[in-house]
C-alpha atoms as a PDB file:
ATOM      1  CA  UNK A   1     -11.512   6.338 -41.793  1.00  0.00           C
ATOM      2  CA  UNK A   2     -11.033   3.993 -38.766  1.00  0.00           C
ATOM      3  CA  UNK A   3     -13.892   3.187 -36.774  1.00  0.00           C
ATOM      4  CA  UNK A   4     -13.736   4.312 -33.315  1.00  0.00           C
ATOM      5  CA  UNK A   5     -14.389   1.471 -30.794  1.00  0.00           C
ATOM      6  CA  UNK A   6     -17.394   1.079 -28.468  1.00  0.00           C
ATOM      7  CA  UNK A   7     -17.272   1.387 -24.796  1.00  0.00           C
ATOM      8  CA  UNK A   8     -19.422   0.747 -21.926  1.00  0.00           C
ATOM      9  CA  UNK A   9     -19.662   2.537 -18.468  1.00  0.00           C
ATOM     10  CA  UNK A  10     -21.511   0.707 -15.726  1.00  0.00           C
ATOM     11  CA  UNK A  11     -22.324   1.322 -12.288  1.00  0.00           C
ATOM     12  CA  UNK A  12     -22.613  -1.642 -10.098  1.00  0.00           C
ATOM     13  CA  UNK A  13     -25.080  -1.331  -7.327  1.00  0.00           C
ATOM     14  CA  UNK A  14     -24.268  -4.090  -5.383  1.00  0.00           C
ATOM     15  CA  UNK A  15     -20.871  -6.315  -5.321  1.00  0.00           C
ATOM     16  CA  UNK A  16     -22.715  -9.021  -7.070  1.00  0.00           C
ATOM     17  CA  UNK A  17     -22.974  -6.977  -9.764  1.00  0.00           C
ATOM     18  CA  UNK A  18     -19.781  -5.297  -9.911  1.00  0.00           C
ATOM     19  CA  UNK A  19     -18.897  -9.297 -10.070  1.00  0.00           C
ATOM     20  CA  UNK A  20     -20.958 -10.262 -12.677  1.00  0.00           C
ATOM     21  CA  UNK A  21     -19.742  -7.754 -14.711  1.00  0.00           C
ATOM     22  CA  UNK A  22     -16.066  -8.465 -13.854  1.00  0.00           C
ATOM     23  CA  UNK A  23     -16.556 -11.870 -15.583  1.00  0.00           C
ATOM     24  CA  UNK A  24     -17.944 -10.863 -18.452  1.00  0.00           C
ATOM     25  CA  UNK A  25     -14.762  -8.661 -19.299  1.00  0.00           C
ATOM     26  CA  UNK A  26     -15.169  -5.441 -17.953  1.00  0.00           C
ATOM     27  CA  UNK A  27     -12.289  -3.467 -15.924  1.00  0.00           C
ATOM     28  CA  UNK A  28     -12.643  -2.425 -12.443  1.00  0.00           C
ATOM     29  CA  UNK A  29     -12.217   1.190 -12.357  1.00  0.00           C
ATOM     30  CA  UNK A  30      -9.773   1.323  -9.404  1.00  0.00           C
ATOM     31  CA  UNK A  31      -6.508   3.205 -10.028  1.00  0.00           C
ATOM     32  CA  UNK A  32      -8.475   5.452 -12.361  1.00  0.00           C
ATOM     33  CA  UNK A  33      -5.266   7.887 -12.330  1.00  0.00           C
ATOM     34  CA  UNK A  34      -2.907   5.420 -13.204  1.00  0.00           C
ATOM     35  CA  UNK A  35      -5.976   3.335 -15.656  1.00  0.00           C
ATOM     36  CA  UNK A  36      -6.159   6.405 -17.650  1.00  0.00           C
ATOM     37  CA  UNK A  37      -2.330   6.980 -18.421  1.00  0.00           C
ATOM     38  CA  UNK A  38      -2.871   3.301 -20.077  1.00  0.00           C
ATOM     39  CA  UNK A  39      -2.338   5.477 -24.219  1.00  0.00           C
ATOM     40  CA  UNK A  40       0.670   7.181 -22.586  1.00  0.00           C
ATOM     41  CA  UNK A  41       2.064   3.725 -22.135  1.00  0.00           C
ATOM     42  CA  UNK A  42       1.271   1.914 -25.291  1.00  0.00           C
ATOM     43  CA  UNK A  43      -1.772   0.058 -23.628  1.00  0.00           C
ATOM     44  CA  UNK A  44      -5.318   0.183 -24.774  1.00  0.00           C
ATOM     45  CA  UNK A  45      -8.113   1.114 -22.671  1.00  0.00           C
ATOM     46  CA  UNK A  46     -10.457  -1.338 -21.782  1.00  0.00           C
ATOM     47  CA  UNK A  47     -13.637  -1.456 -23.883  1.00  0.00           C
ATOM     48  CA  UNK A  48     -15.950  -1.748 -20.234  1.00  0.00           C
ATOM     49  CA  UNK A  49     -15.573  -0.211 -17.565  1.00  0.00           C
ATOM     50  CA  UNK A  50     -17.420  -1.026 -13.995  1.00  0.00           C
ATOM     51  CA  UNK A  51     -17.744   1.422 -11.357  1.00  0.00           C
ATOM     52  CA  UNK A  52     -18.345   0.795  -7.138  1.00  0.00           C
ATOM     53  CA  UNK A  53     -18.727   4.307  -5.880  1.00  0.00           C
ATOM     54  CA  UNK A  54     -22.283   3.303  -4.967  1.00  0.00           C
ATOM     55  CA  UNK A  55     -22.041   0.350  -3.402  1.00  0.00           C
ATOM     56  CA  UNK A  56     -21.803   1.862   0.310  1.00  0.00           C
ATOM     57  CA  UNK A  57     -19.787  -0.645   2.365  1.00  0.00           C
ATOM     58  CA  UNK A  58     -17.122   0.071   0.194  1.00  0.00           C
ATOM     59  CA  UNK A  59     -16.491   3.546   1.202  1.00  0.00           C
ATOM     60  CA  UNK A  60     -16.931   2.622   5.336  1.00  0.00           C
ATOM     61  CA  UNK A  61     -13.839   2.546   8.032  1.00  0.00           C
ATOM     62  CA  UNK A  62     -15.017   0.597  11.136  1.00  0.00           C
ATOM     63  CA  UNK A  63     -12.816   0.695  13.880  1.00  0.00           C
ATOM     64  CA  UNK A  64     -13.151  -1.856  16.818  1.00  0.00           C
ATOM     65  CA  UNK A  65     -11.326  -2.608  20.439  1.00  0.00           C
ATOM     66  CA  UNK A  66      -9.713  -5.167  18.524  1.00  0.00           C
ATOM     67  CA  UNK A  67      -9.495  -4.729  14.778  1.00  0.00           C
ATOM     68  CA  UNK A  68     -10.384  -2.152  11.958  1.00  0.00           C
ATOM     69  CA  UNK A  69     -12.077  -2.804   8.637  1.00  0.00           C
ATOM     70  CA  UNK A  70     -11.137  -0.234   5.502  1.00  0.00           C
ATOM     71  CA  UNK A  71     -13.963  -0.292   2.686  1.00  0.00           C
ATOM     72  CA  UNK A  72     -11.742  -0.600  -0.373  1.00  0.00           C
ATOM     73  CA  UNK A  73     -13.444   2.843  -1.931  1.00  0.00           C
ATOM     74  CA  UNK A  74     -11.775   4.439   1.212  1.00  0.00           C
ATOM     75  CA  UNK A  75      -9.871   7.705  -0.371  1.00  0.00           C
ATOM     76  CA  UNK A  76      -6.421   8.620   1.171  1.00  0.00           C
ATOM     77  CA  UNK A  77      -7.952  11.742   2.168  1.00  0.00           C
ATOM     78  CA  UNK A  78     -10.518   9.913   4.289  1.00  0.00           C
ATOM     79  CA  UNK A  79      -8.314   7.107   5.706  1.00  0.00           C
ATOM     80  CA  UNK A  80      -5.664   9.711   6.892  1.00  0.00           C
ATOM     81  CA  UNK A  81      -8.387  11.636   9.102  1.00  0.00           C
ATOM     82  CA  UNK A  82     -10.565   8.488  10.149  1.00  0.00           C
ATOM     83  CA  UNK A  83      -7.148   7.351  11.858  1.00  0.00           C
ATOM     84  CA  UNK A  84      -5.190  10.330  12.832  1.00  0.00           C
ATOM     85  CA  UNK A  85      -4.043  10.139  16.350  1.00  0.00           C
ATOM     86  CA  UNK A  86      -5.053   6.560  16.706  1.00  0.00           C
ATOM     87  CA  UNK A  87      -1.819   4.903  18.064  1.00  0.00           C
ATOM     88  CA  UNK A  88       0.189   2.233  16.389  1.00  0.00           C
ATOM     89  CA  UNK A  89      -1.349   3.672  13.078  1.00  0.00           C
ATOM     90  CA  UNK A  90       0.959   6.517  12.539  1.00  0.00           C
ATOM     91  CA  UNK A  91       2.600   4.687   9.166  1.00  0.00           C
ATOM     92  CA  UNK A  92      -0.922   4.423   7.646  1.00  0.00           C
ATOM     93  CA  UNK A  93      -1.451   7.987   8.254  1.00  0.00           C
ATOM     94  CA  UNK A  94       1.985   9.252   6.390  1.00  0.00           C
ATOM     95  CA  UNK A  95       1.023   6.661   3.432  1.00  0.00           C
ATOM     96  CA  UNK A  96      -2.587   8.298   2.826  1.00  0.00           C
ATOM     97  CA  UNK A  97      -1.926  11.816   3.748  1.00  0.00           C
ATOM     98  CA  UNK A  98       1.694  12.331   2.037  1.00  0.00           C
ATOM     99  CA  UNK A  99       1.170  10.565  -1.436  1.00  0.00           C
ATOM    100  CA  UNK A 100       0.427  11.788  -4.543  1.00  0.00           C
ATOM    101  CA  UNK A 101      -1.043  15.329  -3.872  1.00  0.00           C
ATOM    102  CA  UNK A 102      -4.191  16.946  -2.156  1.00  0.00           C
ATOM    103  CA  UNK A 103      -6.329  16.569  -5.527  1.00  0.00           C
ATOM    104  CA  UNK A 104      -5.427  13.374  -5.918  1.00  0.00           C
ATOM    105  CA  UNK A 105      -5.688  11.885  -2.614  1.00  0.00           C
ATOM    106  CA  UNK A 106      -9.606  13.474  -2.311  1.00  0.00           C
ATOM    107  CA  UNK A 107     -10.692  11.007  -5.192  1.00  0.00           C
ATOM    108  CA  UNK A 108      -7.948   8.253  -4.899  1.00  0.00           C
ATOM    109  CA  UNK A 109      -9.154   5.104  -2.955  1.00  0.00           C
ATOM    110  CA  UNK A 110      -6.745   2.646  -1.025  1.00  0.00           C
ATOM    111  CA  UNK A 111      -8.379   0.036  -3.096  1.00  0.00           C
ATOM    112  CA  UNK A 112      -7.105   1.269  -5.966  1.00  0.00           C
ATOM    113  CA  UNK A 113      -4.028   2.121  -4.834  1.00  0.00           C
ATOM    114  CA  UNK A 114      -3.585  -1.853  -4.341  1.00  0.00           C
ATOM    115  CA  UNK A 115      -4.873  -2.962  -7.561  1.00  0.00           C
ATOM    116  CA  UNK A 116      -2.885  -1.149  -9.772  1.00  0.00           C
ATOM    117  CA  UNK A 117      -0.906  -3.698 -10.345  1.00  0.00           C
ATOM    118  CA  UNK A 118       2.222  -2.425 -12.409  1.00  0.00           C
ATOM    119  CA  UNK A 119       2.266   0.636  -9.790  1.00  0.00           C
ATOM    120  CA  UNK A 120       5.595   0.274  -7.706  1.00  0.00           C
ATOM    121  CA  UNK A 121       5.157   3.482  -6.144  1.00  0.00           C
ATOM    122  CA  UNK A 122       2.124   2.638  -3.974  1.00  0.00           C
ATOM    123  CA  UNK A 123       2.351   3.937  -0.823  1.00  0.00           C
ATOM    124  CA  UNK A 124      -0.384   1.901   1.144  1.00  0.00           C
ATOM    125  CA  UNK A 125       1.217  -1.336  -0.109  1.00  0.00           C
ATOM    126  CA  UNK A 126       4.554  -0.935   2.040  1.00  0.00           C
ATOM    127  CA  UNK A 127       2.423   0.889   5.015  1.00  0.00           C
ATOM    128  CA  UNK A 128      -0.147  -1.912   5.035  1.00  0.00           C
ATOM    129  CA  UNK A 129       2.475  -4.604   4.829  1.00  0.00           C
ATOM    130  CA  UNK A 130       4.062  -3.285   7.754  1.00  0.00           C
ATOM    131  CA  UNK A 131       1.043  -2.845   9.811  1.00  0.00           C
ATOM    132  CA  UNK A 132       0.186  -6.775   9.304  1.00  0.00           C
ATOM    133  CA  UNK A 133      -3.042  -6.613   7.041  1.00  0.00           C
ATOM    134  CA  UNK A 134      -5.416  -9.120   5.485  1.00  0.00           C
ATOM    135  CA  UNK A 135      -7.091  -8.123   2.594  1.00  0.00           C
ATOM    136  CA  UNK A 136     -10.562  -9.588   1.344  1.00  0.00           C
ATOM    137  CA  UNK A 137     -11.911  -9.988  -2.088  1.00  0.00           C
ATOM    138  CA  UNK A 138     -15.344 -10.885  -3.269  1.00  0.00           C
ATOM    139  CA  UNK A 139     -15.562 -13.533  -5.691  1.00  0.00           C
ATOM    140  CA  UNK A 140     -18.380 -16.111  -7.718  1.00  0.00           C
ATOM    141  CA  UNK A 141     -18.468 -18.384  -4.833  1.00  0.00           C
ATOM    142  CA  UNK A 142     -18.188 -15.482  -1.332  1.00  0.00           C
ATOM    143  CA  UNK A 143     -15.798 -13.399   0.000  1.00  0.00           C
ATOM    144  CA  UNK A 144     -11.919 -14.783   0.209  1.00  0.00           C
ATOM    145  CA  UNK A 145      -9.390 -13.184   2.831  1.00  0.00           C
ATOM    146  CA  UNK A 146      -5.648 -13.997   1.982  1.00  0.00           C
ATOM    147  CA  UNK A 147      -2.741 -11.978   3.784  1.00  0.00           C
ATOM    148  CA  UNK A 148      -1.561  -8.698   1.849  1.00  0.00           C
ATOM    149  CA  UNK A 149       1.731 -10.089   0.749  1.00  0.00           C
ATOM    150  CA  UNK A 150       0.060 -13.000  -1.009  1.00  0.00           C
ATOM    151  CA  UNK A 151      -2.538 -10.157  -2.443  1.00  0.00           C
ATOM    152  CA  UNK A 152       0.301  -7.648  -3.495  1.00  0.00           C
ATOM    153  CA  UNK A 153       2.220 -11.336  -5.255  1.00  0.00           C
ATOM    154  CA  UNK A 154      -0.726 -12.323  -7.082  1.00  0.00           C
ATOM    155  CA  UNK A 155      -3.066  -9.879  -7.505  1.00  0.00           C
ATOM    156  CA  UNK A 156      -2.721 -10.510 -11.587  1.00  0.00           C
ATOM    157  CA  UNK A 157      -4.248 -13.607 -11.393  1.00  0.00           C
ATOM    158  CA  UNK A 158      -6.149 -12.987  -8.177  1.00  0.00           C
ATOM    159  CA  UNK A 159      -8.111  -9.615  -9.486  1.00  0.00           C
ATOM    160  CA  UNK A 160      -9.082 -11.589 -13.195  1.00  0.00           C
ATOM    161  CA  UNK A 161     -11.698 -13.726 -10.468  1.00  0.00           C
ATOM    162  CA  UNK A 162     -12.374 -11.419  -7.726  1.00  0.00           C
ATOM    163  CA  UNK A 163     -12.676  -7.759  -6.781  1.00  0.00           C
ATOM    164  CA  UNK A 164     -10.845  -6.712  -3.343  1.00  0.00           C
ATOM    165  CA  UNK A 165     -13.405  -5.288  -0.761  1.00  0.00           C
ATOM    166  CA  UNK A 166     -11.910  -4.946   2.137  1.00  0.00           C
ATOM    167  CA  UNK A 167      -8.688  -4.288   3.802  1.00  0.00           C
ATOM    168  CA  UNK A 168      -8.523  -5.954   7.610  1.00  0.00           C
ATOM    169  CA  UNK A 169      -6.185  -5.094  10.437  1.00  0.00           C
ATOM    170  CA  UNK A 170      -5.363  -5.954  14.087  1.00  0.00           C
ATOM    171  CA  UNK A 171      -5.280  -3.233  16.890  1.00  0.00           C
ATOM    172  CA  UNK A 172      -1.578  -4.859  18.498  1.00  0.00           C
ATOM    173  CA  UNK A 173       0.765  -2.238  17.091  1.00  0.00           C
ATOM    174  CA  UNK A 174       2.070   0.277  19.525  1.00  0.00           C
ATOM    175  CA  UNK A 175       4.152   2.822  16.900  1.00  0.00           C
ATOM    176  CA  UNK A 176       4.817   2.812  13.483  1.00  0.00           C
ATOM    177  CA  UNK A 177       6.425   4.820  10.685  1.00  0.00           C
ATOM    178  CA  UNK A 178       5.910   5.426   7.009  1.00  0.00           C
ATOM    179  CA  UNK A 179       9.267   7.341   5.742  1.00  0.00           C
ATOM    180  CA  UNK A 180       9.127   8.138   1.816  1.00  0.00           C
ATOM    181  CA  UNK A 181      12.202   9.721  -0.139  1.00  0.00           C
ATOM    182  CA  UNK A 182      10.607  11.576  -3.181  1.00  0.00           C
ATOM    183  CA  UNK A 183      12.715  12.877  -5.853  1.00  0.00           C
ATOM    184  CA  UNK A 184      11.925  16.752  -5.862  1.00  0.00           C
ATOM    185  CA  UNK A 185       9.007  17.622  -4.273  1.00  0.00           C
ATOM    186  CA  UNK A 186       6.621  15.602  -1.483  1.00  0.00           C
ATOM    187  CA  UNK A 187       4.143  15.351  -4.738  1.00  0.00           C
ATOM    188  CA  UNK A 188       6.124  13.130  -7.066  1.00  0.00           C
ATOM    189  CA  UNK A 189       6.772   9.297  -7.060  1.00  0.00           C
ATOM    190  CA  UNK A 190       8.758   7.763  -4.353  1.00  0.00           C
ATOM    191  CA  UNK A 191      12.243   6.739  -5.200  1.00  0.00           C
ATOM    192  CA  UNK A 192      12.083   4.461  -1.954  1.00  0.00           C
ATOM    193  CA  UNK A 193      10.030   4.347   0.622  1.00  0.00           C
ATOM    194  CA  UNK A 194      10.212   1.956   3.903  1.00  0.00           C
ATOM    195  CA  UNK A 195       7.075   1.406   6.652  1.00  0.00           C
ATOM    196  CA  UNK A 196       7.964   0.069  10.170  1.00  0.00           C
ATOM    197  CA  UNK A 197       5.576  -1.186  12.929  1.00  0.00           C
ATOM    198  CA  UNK A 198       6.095  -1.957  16.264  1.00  0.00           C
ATOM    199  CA  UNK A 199       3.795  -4.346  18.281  1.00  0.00           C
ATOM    200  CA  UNK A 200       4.066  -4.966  22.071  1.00  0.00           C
ATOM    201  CA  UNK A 201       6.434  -7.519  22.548  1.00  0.00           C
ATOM    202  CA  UNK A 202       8.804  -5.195  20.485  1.00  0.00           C
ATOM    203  CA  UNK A 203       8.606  -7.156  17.575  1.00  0.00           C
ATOM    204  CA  UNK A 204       9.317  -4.865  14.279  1.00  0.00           C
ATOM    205  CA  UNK A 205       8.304  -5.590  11.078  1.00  0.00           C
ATOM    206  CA  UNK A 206       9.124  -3.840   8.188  1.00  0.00           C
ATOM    207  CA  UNK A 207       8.226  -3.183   4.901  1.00  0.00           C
ATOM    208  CA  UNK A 208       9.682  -1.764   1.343  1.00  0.00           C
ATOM    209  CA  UNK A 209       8.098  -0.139  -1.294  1.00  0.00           C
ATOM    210  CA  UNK A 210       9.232   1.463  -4.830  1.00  0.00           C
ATOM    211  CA  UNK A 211      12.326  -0.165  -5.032  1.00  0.00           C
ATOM    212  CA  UNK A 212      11.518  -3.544  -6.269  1.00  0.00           C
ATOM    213  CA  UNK A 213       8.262  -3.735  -8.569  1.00  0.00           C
ATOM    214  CA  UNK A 214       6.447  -5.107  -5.675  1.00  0.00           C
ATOM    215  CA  UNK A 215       6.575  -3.677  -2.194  1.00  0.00           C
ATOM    216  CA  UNK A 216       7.503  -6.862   0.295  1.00  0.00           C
ATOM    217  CA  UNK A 217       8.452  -7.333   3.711  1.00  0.00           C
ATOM    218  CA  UNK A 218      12.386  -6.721   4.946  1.00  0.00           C
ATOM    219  CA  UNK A 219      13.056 -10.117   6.279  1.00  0.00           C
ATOM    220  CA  UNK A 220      16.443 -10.102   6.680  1.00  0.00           C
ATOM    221  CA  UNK A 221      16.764  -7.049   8.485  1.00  0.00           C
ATOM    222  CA  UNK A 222      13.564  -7.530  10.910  1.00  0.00           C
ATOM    223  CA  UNK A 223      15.656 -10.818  12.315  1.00  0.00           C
ATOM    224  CA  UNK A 224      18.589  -8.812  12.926  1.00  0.00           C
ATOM    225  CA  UNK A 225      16.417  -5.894  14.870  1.00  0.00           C
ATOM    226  CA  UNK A 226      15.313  -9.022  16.629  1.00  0.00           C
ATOM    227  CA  UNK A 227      18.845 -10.453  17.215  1.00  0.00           C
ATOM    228  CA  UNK A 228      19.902  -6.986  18.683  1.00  0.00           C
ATOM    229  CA  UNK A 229      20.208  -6.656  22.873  1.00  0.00           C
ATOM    230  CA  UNK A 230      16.498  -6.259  23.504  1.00  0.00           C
ATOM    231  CA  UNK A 231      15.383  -7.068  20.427  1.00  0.00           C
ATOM    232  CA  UNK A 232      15.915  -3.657  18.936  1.00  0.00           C
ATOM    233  CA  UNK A 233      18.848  -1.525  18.218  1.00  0.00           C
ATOM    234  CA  UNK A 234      19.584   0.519  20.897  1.00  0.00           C
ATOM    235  CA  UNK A 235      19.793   3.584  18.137  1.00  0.00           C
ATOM    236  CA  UNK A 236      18.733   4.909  14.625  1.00  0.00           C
ATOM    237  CA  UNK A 237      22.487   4.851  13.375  1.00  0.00           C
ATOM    238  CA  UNK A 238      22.887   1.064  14.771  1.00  0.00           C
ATOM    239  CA  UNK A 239      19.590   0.739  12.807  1.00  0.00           C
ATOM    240  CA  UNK A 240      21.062   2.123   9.674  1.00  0.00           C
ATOM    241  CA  UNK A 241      24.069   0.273   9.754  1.00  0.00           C
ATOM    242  CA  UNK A 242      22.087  -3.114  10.135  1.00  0.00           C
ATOM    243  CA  UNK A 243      20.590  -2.086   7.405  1.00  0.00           C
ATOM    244  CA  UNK A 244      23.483  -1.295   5.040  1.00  0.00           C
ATOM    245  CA  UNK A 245      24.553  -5.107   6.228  1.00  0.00           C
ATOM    246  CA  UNK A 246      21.763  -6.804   5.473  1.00  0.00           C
ATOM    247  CA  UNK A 247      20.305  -5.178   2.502  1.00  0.00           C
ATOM    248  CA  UNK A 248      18.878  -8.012  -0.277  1.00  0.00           C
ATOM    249  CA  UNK A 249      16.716  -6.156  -2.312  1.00  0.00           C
ATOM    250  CA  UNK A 250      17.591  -5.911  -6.063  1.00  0.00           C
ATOM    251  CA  UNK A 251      16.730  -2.365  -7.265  1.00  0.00           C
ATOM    252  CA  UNK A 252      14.617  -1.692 -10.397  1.00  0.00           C
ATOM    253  CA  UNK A 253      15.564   1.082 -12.933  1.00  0.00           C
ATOM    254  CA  UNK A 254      13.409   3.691 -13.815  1.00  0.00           C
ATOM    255  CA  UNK A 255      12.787   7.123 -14.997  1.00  0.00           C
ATOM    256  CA  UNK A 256      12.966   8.773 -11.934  1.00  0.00           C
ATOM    257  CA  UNK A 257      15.818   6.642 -10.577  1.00  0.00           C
ATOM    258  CA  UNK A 258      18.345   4.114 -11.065  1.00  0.00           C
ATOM    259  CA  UNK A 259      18.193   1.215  -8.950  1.00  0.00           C
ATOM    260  CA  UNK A 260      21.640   1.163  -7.488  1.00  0.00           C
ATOM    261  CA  UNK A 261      20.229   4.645  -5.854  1.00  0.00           C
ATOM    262  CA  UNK A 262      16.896   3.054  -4.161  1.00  0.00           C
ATOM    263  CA  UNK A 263      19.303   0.602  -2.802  1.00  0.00           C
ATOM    264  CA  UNK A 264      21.773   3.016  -1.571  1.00  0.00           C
ATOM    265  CA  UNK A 265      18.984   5.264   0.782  1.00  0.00           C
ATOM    266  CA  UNK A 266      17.333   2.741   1.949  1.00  0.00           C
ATOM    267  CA  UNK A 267      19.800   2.475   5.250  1.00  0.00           C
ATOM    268  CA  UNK A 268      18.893   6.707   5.899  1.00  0.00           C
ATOM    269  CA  UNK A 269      15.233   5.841   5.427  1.00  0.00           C
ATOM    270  CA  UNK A 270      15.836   3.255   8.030  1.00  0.00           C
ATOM    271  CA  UNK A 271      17.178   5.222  10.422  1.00  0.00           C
ATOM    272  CA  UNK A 272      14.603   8.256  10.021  1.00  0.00           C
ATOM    273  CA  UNK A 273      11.973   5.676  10.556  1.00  0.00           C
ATOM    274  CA  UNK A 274      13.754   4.133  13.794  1.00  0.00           C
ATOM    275  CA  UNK A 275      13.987   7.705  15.048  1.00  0.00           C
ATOM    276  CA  UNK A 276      10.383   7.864  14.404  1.00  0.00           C
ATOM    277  CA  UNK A 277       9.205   4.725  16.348  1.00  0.00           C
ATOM    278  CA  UNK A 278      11.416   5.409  19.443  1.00  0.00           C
ATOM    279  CA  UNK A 279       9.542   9.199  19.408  1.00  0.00           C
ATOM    280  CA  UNK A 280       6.466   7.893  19.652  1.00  0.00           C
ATOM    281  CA  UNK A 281       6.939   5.145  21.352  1.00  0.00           C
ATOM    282  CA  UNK A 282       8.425   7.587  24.124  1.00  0.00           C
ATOM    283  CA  UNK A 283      12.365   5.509  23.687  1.00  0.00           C
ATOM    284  CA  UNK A 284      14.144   8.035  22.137  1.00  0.00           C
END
């Protein structure tokens, strides 16, 4: 008879002990819904496991004048209603409050949302993108703050040192736009989803999720918003059709979709989520 394998369960009561016990071997337990589909997908779960529901900073949304701080134990149920109706936030909103479903949103946490790395689908990683963040992780030698994109590129290597704490963002957006194609239902997996933000020199950035295995920034197509008269299309359709021209993104296969499909709504996400920033930014 095989012998059945040993695991430990601890609850870190400061982040210097969540830390400790990070280099030692154990697994953060962020992601837990996606961590405990590991069997389904031929990987092992970890032999130690370390919790930070009671470490209280973690679970904290401070917003300033100037600048909000999200504790990374933040649930998408509580980051959609600590910033409803705050403007400029609107993408960060439809991230939190449209993924995954109610159950899962009251228990799901932003930071694991990020840290599951092999997780395409994230919502917040697109959103947060978009809105500009910094992230900050807590390491051996103090806290580190890096820009989400170089987070989201090497969080593999980042999250075997460090745990991420924090998420950090500026109060200069005006409008912005989460817009999320799901196959069937608003519950399942995004085929594609694209975030927009609008700051107030007009400036757009914009971000993709779902279709490659990491969400990244749409480079191409903010410069041509930026090269239009004004420095935004005058309308959603000139939107969408900038974005059928200048689409570079190489879409992944997967169960729920092929990638030549992602690739091929990502101009009619575009243009729901220009439609979106010109309503609340009062342009339409």
């Amino acid at each position: 008879m095989a012998q059945s394998m040993e695991r430990s369960f601890i609850a870190a009561g400061s982040i210097e002990e969540a830390v400790a016990s990070r280099m030692v071997g154990a697994v953060v337990l962020a992601g837990g819904t996606w961590l405990m589909r590991d069997p389904l997908r031929g990987v092992e779960l970890p032999e130690a496991v370390v919790t930070l529901h009671r470490i209280p900073f973690l679970s904290e949304v401070i917003i300033d004048a100037d600048h909000m701080v999200i504790g990374a134990g933040v649930t998408h149920e509580a980051l959609g209603k600590a910033l409803r109706g705050i403007a400029g936030f609107e993408a960060l909103v439809g991230a939190a409050e449209g993924a995954a479903n109610p159950g899962i949103r009251r228990v799901a946490t932003i930071g694991g949302n990020l840290c599951s790395i092999d997780f395409a689908e994230a919502d917040l990683a697109p959103a947060l993108l978009a809105c500009g963040a910094a992230v900050e992780l807590e390491t051996t030698s103090g806290a580190k703050r890096i820009d989400i994109a170089d987070f989201l590129n090497d969080r593999r290597a980042l999250l075997e040192q460090a745990i991420l704490t924090k998420i950090l963002l500026r109060r200069d957006l005006i409008a912005s736009a989460h817009i999320r194609l799901p196959l069937r239902k608003a519950g399942d997996y995004p085929v594609a989803i694209v975030s927009m933000a609008l700051d107030a020199d007009k400036c757009c950035r914009i971000a993709v999720g779902s279709v490659e295995p990491v969400a990244r920034r749409w480079t191409a197509l903010e410069q041509a918003f930026a090269g239009e008269p004004g420095g935004f299309p005058r309308d959603a359709e000139r939107a969408a059709a900038l974005a059928a021209e200048h689409n570079d993104f190489q879409g992944r296969d997967g169960t729920e979709a092929e990638g030549w499909y992602r690739l091929q709504v990502l101009p009619v996400l575009v243009k729901r989520g220009v439609a979106a920033l010109r309503a609340t930014e009062g342009l339409a």
